[in-house]
Protein backbone atom coordinates (compact mmCIF):
# COMPACT_ATOMS: atom_id res chain seq x y z
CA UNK A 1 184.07 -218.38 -17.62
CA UNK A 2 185.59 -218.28 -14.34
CA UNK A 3 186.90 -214.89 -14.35
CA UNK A 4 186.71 -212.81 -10.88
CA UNK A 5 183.52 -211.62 -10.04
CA UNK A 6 183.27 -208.03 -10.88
CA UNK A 7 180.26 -207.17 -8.33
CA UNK A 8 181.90 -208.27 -4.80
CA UNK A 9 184.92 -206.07 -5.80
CA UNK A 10 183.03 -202.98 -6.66
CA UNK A 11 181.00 -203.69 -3.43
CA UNK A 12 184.29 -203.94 -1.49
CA UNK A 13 185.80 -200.48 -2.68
CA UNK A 14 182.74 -198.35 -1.48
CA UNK A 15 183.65 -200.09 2.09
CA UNK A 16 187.49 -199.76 1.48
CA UNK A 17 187.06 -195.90 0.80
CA UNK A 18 184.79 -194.90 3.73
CA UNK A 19 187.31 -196.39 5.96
CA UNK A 20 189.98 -194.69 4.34
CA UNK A 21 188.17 -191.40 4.51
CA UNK A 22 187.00 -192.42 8.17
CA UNK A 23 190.64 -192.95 9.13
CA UNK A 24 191.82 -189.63 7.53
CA UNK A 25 189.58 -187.57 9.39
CA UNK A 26 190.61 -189.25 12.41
CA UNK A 27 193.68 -188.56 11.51
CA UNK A 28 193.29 -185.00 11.04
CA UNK A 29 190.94 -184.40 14.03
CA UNK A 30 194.03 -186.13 15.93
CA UNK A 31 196.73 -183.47 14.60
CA UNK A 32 194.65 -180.59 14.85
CA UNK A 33 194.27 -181.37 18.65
CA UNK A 34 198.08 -182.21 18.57
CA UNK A 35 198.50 -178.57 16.86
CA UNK A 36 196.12 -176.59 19.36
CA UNK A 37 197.90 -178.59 22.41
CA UNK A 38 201.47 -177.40 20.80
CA UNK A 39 200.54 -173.60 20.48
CA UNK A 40 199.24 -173.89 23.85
CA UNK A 41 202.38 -174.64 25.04
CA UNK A 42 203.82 -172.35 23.27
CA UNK A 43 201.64 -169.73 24.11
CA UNK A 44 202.51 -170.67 27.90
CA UNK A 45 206.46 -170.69 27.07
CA UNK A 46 206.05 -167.24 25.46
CA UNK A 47 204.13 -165.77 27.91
CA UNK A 48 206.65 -167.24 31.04
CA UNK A 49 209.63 -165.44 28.83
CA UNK A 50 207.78 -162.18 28.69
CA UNK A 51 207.35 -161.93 32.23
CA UNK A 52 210.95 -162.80 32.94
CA UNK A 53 212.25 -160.14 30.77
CA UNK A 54 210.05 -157.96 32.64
CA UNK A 55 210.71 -158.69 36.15
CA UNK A 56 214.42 -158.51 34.45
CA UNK A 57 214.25 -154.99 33.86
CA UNK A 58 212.92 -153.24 36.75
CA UNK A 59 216.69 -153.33 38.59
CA UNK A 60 218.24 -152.50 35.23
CA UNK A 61 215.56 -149.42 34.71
CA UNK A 62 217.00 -148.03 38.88
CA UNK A 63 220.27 -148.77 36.97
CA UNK A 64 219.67 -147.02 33.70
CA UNK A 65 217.56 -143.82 36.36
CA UNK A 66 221.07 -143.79 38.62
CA UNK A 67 222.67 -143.24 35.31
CA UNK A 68 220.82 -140.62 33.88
CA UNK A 69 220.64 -138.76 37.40
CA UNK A 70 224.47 -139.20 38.57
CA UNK A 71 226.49 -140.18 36.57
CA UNK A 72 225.53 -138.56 33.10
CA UNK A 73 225.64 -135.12 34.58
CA UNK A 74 229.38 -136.05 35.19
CA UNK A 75 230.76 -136.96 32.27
CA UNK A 76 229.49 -134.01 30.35
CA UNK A 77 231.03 -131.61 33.22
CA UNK A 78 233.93 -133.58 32.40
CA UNK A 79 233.72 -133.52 28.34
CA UNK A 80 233.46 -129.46 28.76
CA UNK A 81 236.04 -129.43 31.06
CA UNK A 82 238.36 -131.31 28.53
CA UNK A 83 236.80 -129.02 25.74
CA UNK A 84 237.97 -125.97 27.43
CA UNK A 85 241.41 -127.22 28.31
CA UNK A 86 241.80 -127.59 24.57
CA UNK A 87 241.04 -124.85 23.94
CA UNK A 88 244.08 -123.36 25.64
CA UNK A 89 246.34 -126.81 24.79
CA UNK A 90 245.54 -127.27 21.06
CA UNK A 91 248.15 -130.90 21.94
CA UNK A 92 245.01 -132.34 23.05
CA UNK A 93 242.91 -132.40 19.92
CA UNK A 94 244.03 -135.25 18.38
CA UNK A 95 242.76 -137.32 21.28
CA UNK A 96 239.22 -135.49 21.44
CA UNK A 97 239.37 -135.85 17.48
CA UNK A 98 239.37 -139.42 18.26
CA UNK A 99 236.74 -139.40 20.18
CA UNK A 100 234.44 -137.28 18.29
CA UNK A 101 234.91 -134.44 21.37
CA UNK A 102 236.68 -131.75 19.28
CA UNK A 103 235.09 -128.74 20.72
CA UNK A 104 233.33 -127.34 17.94
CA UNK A 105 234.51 -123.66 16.81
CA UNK A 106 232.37 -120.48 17.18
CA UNK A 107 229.99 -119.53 14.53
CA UNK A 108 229.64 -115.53 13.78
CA UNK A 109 226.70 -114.74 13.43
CA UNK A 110 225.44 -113.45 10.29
CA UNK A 111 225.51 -109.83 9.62
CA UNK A 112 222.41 -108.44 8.83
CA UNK A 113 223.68 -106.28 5.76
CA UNK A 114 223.55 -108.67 2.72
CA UNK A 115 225.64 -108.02 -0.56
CA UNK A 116 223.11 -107.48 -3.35
């Protein structure tokens, strides 16, 4: 019988499958330093953003403070001043109404004597 020879082939895969399993965790070592190198550079983009957006928002915090301290102060003189005016020229509502400025009525107080 000259059939193939059994032996040399099961010698051969015991060979065959330490190089596959060599070259796999090459492989792997290979994209886990691939994967820390990429979230480094993440990490580094991230980081680069964050202190942009920071350095962004010190002129828009004077801008927001001159807001607050000036200007603010302003327009709600200026809301009560319309307020009153409507109060006296009820032809005005309409326009506060769309605005959500309608000066809001006065509430009596509740008497103290309660029906029982």
């Amino acid at each position: 019988m000259n059939g193939p020879d059994n032996s040399s082939a099961s010698e051969k895969a015991p060979d065959s499958l330490q190089a596959q399993v060599d070259s796999l965790r090459k492989l792997f070592a290979i994209t886990l330093v691939v994967l820390v190198f990429f979230t480094a550079a993440i990490d580094l983009y991230l980081i680069r953003q964050v202190m942009n957006v920071r350095g962004a928002l010190v002129p828009q915090a004077a801008a927001i403070e001159q807001f607050t301290r000036v200007e603010l102060p302003n327009i709600q003189a200026f809301t009560t001043s319309l307020q009153t005016f409507a109060k006296t020229h009820p032809d005005i509502n309409p326009i506060l109404a769309k605005y959500s400025l309608v000066p809001k009525p006065n509430v009596a107080a509740p008497s103290a004597t309660t029906p029982k």
